[in-house]
Protein backbone atom coordinates (compact mmCIF):
# COMPACT_ATOMS: atom_id res chain seq x y z
CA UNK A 1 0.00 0.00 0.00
CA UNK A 2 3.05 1.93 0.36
CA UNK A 3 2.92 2.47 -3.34
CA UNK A 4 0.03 4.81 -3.34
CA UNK A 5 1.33 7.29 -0.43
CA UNK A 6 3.21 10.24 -1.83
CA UNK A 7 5.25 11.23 0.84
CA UNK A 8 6.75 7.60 0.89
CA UNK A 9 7.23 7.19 -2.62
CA UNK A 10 9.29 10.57 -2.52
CA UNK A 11 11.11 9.96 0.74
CA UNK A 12 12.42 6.40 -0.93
CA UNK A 13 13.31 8.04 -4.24
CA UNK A 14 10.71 6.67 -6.53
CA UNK A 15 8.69 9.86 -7.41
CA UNK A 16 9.61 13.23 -7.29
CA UNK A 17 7.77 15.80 -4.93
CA UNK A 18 4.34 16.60 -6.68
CA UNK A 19 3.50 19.23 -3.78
CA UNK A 20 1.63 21.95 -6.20
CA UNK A 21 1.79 24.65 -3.83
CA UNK A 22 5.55 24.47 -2.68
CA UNK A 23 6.84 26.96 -0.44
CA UNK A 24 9.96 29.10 -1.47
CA UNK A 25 12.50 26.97 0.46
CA UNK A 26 11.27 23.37 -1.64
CA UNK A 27 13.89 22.94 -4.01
CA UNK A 28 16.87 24.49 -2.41
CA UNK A 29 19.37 21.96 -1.89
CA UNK A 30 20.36 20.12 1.43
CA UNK A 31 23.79 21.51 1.31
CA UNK A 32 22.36 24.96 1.25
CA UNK A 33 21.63 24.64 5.29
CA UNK A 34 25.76 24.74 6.00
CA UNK A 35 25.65 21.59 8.87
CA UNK A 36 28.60 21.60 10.79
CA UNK A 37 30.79 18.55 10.73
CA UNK A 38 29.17 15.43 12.70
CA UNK A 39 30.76 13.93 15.54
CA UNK A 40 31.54 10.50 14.71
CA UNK A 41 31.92 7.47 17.51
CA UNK A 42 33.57 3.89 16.18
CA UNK A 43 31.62 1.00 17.04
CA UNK A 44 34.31 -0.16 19.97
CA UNK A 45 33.39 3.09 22.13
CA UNK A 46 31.44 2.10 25.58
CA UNK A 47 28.64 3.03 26.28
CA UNK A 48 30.02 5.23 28.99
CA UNK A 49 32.31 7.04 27.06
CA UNK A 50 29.77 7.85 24.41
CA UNK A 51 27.83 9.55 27.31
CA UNK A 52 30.76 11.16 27.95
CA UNK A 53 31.55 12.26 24.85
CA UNK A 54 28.18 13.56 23.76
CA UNK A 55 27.92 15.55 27.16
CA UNK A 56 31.13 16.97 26.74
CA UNK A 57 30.43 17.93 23.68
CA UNK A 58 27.28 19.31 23.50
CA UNK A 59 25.65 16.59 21.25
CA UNK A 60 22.24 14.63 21.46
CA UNK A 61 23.39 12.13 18.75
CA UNK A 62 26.27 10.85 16.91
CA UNK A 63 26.44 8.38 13.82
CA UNK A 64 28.44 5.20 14.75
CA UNK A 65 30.46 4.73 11.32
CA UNK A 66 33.01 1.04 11.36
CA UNK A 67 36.29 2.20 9.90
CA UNK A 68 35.30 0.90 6.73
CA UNK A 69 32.92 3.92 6.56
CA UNK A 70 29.97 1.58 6.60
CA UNK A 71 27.36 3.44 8.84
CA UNK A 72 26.15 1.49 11.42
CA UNK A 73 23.42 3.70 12.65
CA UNK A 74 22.93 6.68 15.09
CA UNK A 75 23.46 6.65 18.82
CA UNK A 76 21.14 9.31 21.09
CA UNK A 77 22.70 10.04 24.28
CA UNK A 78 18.37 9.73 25.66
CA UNK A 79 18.12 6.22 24.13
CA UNK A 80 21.76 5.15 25.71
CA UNK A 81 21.17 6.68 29.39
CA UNK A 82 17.75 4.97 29.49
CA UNK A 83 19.04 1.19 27.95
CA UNK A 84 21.57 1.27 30.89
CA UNK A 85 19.50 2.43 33.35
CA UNK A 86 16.83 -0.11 32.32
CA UNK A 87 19.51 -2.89 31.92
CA UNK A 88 19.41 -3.31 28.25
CA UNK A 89 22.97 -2.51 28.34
CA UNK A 90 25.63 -2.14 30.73
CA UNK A 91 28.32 0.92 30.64
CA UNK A 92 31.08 -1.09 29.28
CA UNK A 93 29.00 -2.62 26.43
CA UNK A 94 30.28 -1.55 22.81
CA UNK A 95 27.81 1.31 21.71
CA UNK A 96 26.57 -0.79 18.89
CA UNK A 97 24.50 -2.52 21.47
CA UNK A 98 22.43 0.93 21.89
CA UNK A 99 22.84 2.22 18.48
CA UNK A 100 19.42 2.74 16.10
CA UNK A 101 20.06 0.74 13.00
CA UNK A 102 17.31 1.98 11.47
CA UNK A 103 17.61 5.40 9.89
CA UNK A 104 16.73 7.92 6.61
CA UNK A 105 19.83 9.71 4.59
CA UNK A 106 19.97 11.86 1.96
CA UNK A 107 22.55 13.60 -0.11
CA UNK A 108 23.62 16.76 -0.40
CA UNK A 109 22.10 17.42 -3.61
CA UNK A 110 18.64 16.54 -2.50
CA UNK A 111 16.15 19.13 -2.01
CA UNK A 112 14.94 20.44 1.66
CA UNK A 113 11.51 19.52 0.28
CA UNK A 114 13.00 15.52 0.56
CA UNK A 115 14.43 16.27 3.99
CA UNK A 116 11.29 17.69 4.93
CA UNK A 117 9.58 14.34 3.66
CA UNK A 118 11.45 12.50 5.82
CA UNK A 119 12.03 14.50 9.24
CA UNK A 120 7.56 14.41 8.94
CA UNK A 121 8.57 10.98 10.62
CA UNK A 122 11.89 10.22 11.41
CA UNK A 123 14.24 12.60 14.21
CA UNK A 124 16.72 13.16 11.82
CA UNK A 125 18.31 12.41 8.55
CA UNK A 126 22.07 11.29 8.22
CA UNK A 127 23.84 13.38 5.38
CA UNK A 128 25.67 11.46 2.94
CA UNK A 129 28.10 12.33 0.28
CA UNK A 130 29.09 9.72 -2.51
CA UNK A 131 32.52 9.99 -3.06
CA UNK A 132 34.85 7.59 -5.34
CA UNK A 133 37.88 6.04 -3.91
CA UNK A 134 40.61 3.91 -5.67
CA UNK A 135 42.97 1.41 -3.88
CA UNK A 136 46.10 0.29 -4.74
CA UNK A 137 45.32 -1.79 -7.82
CA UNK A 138 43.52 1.12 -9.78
CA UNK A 139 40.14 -0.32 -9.01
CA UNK A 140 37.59 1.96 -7.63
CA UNK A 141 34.66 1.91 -5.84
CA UNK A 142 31.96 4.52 -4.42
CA UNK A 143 32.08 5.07 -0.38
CA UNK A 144 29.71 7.04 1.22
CA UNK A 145 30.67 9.59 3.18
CA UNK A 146 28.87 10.97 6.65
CA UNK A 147 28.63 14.70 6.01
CA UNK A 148 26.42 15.88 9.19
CA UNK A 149 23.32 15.42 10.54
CA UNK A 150 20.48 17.20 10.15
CA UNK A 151 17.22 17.60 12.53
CA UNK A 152 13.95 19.39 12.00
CA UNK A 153 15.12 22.16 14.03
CA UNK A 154 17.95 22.58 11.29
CA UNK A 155 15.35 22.68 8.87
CA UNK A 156 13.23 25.26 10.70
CA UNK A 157 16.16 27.73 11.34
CA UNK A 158 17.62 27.72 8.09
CA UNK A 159 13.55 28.54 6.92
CA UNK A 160 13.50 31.10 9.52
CA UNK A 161 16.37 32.64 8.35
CA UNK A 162 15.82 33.26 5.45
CA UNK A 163 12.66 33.42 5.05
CA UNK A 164 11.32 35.35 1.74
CA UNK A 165 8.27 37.13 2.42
C-alpha cells in the first residue's frame, strides 16, 4: 500500500515531490543549510564514554560509522542513558548494542523539500556524500561519506532565516 502514499514514494526516491503549492525553500538543496561537521563514535566506544563524549560535547546524537565507513546507525545520548539504566545494556558494552540501526539519509544534492519528507517521521536524517575512492590496484569503488546530521530544528532555522516574504 506503500505504493500509493506520496510522501513515501518521494522519501524512498521513486517519485519526485508533486507538492503543487511548494513553499519558497522546496527545491533548495540540502547543502544549502551549512551543517557543521558530525561527531563521529567507532563501534568499539562504551557506552560510557559515548555519554561522555556527547555531554562533553554538547551533542544529542552521533552516527556510529566502522572504519570501513559503513554506517552502522545513530546513537542518542536519551536512548543510551535509558538502555543502561533499564539494563538493556551495561556501561562497558560496545555502543553498537544501543545504536538505532534503522535510519533515513539523503545527499547533499537533495532538495529540503526531501528532507522535509522525511524528518515528517523520522528525528533526523544522516547526510551522505558519494565519493569515489581507488585502492592500490587502480580499481575503484563509491564510499559514502557521513557529512552531518540534520534535525527538524535545522530545517526550521535555516527557513526562519531566510525566510522570503
Amino acid at each position: 500500500s506503500k505504493f500509493v502514499n506520496d510522501k513515501w514514494m518521494i522519501k524512498n526516491g521513486f517519485l519526485n515531490d508533486v507538492q503543487e503549492h511548494k513553499p519558497w525553500w522546496w527545491n533548495i538543496k540540502v547543502q544549502k543549510l551549512n551543517l557543521s561537521a558530525p561527531l563521529i563514535l567507532l563501534p568499539e566506544v562504551s557506552c560510557q564514554k559515548a555519554i561522555e563524549i556527547l555531554q562533553q560535547k554538547g551533542y544529542d546524537q552521533a552516527p556510529v560509522v566502522a572504519e570501513s565507513g559503513l554506517i552502522l546507525g545513530m546513537v542518542t545520548l536519551s536512548n543510551t542513558l535509558s538502555s543502561v539504566l533499564a539494563g538493556k545494556a551495561e556501561f562497558s558494552d560496545p555502543v553498537t548494542k544501543v545504536t538505532y540501526n534503522q535510519f533515513s539519509k539523503i545527499g547533499l544534492e537533495d532538495s529540503l523539500g526531501k528532507l522535509s519528507c522525511i524528518l515528517e517521521n523520522d528525528h533526523f536524517a544522516i547526510v551522505v556524500h558519494e565519493q569515489m575512492q581507488f585502492n592500490g590496484n587502480g580499481s575503484s569503488f563509491m564510499k559514502q561519506m557521513v557529512f552531518g546530521v540534520v534535525t527538524a530544528m535545522d530545517l526550521l532555522t535555516f527557513v526562519s532565516r531566510n525566510n522570503k516574504k
